[in-house]
C-alpha atoms as a PDB file:
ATOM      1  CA  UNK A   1       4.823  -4.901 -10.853  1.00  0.00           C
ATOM      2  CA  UNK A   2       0.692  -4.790 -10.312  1.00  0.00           C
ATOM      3  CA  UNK A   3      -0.959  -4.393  -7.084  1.00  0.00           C
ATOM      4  CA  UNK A   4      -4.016  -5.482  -5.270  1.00  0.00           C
ATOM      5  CA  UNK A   5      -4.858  -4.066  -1.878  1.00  0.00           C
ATOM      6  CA  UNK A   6      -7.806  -5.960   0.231  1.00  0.00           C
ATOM      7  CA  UNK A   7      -9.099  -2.767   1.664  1.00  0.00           C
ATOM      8  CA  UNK A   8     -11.466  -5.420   3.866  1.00  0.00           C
ATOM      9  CA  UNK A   9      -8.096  -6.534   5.923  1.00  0.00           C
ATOM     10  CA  UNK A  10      -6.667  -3.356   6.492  1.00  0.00           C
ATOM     11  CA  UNK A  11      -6.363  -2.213  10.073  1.00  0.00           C
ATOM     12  CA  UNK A  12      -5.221   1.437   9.284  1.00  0.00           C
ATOM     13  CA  UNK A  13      -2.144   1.149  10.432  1.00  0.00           C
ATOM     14  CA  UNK A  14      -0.451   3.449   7.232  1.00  0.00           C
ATOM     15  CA  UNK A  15       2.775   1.728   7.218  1.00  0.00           C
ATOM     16  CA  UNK A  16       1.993   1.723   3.723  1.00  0.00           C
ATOM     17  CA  UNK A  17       1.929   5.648   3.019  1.00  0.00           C
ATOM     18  CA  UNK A  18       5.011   6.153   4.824  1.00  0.00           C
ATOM     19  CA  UNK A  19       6.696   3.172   2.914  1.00  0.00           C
ATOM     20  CA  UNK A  20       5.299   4.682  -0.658  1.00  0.00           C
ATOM     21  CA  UNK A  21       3.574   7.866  -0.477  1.00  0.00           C
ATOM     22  CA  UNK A  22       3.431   8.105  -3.944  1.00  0.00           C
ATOM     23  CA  UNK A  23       1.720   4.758  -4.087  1.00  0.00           C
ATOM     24  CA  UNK A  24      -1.036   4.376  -1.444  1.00  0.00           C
ATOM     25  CA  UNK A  25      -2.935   7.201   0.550  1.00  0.00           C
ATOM     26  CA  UNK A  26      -5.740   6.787   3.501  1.00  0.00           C
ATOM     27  CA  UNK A  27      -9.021   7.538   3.349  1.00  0.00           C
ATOM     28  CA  UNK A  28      -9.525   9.759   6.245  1.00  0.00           C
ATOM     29  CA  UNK A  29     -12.933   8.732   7.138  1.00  0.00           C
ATOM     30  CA  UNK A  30     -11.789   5.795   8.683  1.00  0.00           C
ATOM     31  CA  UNK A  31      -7.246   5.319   7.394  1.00  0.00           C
ATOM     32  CA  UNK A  32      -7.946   2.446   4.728  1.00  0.00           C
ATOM     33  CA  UNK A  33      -5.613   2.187   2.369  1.00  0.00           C
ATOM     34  CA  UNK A  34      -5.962   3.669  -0.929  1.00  0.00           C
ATOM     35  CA  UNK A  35      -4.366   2.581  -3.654  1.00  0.00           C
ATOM     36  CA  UNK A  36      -2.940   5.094  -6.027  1.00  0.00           C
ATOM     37  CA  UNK A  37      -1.353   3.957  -8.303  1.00  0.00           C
ATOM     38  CA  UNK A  38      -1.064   0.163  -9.293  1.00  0.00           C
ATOM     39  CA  UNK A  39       1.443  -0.264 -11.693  1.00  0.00           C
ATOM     40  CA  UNK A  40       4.155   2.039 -10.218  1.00  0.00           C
ATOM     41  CA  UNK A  41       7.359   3.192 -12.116  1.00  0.00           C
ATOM     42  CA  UNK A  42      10.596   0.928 -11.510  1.00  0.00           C
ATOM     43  CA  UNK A  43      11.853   3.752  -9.243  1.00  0.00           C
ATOM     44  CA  UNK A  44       9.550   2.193  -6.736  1.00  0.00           C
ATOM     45  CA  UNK A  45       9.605  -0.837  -6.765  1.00  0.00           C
ATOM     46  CA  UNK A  46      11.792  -1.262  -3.811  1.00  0.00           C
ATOM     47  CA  UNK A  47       9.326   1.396  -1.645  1.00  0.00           C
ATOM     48  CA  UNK A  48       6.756  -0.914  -2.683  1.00  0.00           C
ATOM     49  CA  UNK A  49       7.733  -3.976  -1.257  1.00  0.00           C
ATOM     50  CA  UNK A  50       8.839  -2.393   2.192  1.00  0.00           C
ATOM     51  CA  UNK A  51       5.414  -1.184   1.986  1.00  0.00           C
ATOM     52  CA  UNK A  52       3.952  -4.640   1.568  1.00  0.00           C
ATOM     53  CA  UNK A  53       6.526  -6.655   3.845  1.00  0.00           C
ATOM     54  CA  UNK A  54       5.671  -4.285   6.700  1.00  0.00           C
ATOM     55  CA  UNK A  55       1.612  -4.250   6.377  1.00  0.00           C
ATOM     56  CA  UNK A  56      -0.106  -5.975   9.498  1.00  0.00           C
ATOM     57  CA  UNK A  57      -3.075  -6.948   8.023  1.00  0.00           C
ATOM     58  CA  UNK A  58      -0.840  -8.061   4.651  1.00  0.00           C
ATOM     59  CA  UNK A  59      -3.304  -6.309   2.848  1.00  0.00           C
ATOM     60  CA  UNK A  60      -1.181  -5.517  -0.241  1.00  0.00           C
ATOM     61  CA  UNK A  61       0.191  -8.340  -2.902  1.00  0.00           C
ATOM     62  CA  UNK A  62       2.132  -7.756  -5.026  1.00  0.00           C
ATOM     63  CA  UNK A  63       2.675  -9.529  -8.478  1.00  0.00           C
END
């Protein structure tokens, strides 16, 4: 799994973090997404995708 966040259409929301914690973070100047880590272990895979279903903005692909 790789993955691309458009920081541009993010809203803030941090569905994201609480989806995958271990995957994206905020920055706390202003809660875009920040992407950790894009090539995550298999183990979260499944985080990953909730994370990316749920987005508003559907800021995150995933491929």
């Amino acid at each position: 799994m790789k993955i691309t966040v458009e920081q541009g259409a993010c809203v803030g929301s941090g569905q994201c973090v609480y989806a995958a914690p271990e995957v994206f973070d905020q920055r706390d100047s202003d809660g875009i997404v920040v992407l950790l880590d894009d090539a995550p272990d298999a183990r979260l895979h499944e985080d990953v995708e909730d994370a990316a279903r749920i987005c508003p903005a559907q800021a995150i692909a995933l491929s």
